[in-house]
C-alpha atoms as a PDB file:
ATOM      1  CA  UNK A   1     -34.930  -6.898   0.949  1.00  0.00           C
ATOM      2  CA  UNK A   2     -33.729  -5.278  -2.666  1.00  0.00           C
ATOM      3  CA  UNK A   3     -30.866  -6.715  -4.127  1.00  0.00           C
ATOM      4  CA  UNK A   4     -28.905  -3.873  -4.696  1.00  0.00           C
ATOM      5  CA  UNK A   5     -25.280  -5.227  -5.058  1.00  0.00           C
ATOM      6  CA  UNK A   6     -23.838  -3.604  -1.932  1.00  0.00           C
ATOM      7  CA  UNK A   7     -22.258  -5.819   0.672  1.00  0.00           C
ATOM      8  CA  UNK A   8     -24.550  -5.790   4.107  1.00  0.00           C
ATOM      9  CA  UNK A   9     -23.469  -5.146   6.855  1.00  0.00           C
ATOM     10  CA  UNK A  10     -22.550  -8.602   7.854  1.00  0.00           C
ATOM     11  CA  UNK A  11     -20.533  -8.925   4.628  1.00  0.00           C
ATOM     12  CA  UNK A  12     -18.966  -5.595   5.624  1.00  0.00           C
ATOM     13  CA  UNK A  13     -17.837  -6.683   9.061  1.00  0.00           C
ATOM     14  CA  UNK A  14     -16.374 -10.311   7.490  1.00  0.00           C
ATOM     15  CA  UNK A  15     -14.486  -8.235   4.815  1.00  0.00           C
ATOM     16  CA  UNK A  16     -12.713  -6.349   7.670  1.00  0.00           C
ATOM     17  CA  UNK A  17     -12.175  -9.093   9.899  1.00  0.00           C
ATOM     18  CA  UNK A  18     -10.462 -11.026   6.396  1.00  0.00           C
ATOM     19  CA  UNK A  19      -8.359  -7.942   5.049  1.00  0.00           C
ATOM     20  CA  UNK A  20      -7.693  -7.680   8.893  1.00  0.00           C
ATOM     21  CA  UNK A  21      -5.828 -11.350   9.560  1.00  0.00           C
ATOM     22  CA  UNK A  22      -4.385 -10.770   5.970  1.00  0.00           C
ATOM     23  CA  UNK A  23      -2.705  -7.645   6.970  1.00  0.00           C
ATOM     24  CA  UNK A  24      -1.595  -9.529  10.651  1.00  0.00           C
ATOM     25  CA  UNK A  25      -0.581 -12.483   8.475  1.00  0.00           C
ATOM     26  CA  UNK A  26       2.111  -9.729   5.790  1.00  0.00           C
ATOM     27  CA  UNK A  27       3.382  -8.218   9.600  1.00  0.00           C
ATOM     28  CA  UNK A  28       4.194 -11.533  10.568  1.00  0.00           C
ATOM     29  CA  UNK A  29       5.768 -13.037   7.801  1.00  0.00           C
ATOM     30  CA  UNK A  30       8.205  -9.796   7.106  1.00  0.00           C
ATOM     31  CA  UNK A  31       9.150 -10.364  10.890  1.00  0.00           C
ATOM     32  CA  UNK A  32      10.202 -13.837  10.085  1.00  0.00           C
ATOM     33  CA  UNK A  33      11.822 -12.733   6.928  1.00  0.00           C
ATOM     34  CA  UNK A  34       9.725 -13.738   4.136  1.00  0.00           C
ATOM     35  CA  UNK A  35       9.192 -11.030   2.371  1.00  0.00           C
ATOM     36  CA  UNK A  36       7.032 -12.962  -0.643  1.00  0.00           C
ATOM     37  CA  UNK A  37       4.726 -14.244   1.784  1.00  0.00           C
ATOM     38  CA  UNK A  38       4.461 -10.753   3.138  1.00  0.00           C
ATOM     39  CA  UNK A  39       3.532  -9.459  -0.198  1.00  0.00           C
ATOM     40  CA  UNK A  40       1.102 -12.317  -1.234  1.00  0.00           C
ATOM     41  CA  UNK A  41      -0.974 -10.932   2.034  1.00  0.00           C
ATOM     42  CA  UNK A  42      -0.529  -7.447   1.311  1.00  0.00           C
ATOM     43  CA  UNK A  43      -1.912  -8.522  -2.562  1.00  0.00           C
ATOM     44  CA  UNK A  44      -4.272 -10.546  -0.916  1.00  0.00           C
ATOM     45  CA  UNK A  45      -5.819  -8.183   1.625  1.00  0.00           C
ATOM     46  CA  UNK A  46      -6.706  -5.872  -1.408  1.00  0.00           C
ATOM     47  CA  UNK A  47      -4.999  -2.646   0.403  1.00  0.00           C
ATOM     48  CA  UNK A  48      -2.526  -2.674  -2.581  1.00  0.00           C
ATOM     49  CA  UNK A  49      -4.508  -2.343  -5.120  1.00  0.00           C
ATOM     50  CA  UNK A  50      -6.488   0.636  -3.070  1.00  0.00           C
ATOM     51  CA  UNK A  51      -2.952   2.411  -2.224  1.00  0.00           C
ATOM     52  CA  UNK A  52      -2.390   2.361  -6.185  1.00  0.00           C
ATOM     53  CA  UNK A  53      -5.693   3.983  -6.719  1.00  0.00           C
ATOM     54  CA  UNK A  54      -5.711   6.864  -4.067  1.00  0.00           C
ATOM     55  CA  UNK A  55      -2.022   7.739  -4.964  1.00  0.00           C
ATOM     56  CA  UNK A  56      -2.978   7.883  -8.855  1.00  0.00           C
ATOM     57  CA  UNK A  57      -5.826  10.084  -8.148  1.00  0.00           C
ATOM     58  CA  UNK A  58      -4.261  12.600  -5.194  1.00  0.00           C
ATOM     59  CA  UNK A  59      -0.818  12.950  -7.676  1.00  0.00           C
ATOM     60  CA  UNK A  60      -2.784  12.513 -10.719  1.00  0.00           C
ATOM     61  CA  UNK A  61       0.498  13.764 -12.793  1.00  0.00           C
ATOM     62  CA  UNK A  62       2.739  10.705 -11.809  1.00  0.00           C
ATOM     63  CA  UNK A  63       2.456   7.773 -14.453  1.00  0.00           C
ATOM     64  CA  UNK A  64       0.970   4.577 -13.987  1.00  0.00           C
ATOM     65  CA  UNK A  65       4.307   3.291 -13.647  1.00  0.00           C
ATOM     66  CA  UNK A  66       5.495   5.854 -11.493  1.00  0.00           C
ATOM     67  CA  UNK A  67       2.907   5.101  -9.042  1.00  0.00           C
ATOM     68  CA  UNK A  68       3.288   1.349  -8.979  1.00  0.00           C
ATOM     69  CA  UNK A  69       7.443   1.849  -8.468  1.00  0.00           C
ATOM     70  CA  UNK A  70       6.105   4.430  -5.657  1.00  0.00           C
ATOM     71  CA  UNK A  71       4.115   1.593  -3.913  1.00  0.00           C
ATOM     72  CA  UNK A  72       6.678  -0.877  -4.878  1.00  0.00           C
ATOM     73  CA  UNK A  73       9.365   1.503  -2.835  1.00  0.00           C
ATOM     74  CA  UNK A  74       7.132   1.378   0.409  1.00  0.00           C
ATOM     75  CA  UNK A  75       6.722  -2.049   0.525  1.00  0.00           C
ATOM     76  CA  UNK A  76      10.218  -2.530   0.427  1.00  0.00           C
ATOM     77  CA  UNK A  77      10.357   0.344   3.534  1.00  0.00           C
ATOM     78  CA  UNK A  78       7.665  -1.534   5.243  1.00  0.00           C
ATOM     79  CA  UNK A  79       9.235  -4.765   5.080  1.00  0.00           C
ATOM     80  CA  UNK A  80      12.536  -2.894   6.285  1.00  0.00           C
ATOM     81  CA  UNK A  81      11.170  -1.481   8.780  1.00  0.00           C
ATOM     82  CA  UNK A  82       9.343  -4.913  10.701  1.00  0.00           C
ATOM     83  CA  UNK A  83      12.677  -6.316   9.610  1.00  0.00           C
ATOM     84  CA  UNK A  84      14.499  -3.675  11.840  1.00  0.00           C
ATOM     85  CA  UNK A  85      12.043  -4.162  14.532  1.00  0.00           C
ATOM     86  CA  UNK A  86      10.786  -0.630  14.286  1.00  0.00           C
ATOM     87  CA  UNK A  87       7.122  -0.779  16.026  1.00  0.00           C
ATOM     88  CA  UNK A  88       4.515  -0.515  13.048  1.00  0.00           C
ATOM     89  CA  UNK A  89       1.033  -0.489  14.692  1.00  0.00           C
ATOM     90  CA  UNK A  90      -0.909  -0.305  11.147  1.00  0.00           C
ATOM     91  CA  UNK A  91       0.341  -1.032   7.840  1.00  0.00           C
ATOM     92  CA  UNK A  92      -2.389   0.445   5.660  1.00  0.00           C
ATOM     93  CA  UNK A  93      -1.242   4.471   7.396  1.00  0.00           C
ATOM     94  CA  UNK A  94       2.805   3.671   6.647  1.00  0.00           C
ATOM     95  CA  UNK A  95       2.393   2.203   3.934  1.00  0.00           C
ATOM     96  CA  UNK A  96      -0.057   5.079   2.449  1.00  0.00           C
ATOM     97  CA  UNK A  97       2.176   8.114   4.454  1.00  0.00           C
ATOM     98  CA  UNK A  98       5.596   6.189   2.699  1.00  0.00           C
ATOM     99  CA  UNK A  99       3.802   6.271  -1.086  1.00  0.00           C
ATOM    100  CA  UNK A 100       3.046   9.675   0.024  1.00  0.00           C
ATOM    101  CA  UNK A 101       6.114  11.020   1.003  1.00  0.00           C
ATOM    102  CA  UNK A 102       7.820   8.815  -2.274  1.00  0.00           C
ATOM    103  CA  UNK A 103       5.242  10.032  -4.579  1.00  0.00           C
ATOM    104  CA  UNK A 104       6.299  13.880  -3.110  1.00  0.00           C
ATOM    105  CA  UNK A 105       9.788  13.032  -4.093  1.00  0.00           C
ATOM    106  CA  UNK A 106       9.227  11.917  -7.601  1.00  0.00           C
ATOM    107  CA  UNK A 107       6.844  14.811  -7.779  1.00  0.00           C
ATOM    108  CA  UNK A 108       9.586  17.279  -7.195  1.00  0.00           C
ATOM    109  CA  UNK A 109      12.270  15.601  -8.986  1.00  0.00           C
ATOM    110  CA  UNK A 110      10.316  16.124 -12.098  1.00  0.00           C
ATOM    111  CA  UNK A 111      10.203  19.841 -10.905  1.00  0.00           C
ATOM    112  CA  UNK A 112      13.538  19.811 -10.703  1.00  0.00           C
ATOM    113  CA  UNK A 113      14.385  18.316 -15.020  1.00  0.00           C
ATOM    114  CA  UNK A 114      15.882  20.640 -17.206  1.00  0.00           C
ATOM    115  CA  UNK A 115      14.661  19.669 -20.611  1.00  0.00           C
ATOM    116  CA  UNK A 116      17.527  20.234 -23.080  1.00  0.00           C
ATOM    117  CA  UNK A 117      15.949  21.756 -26.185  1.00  0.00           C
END
C-alpha cells in the first residue's frame, strides 16, 4: 500500500471514537460544574479549532478576534446550558448553530455603526 499521508480507515474510525469520549468527557464535566475541564476536552477533541475555521471562512468579514470572542461566547452558552439542565444531544451542532447565530449578531451590529467622519 502507498503511503500517501491520509489516515485509513482504521485511523479514521479511532479518531472518531477519541474526539467522541472527548466530547462525552466536556458534557460531563460542565454537568458537574467544571467548566475548565469542560474546555480542556472541547480543546482537546479538536472541534474548537474546526468551529474557528468554518466560522472564519462562512463570515469571512469578522476578524480573527471577532471569531474567537464568537466561539468563546458559545462555549460559555454551552456550558450554561448543561449547567441549566437543558437536554444537549450533540455539542459539535450547538455549539456551531450558537457561533452562528453570534457571528450573525456581530455581523449586523457592524451594519448597524455610523462612522463619524
Amino acid at each position: 500500500m502507498l503511503e500517501t499521508g491520509e489516515p485509513d480507515s482504521d485511523e479514521q474510525l479511532e479518531n472518531i471514537t477519541k474526539e467522541q469520549d472527548l466530547l462525552a468527557r466536556a458534557k460531563d464535566a460542565a454537568a458537574s460544574g467544571d467548566p475548565r475541564k469542560m474546555l480542556e476536552y472541547l480543546y482537546c477533541s479538536g472541534i474548537l479549532d474546526g468551529l474557528t475555521r468554518q466560522i472564519a471562512s462562512k463570515w469571512r468579514s469578522l476578524s480573527r478576534e471577532e471569531v474567537g470572542d464568537i466561539l468563546a461566547e458559545a462555549v460559555d452558552i454551552l456550558y450554561g446550558a448543561i449547567r441549566d439542565g437543558k437536554k444537549v444531544s450533540n455539542l459539535v451542532a450547538y455549539l456551531w448553530k450558537t457561533s452562528d447565530h453570534k457571528a450573525c449578531d456581530y455581523y449586523r451590529a457592524r451594519q448597524n455603526e455610523k462612522y463619524l467622519t
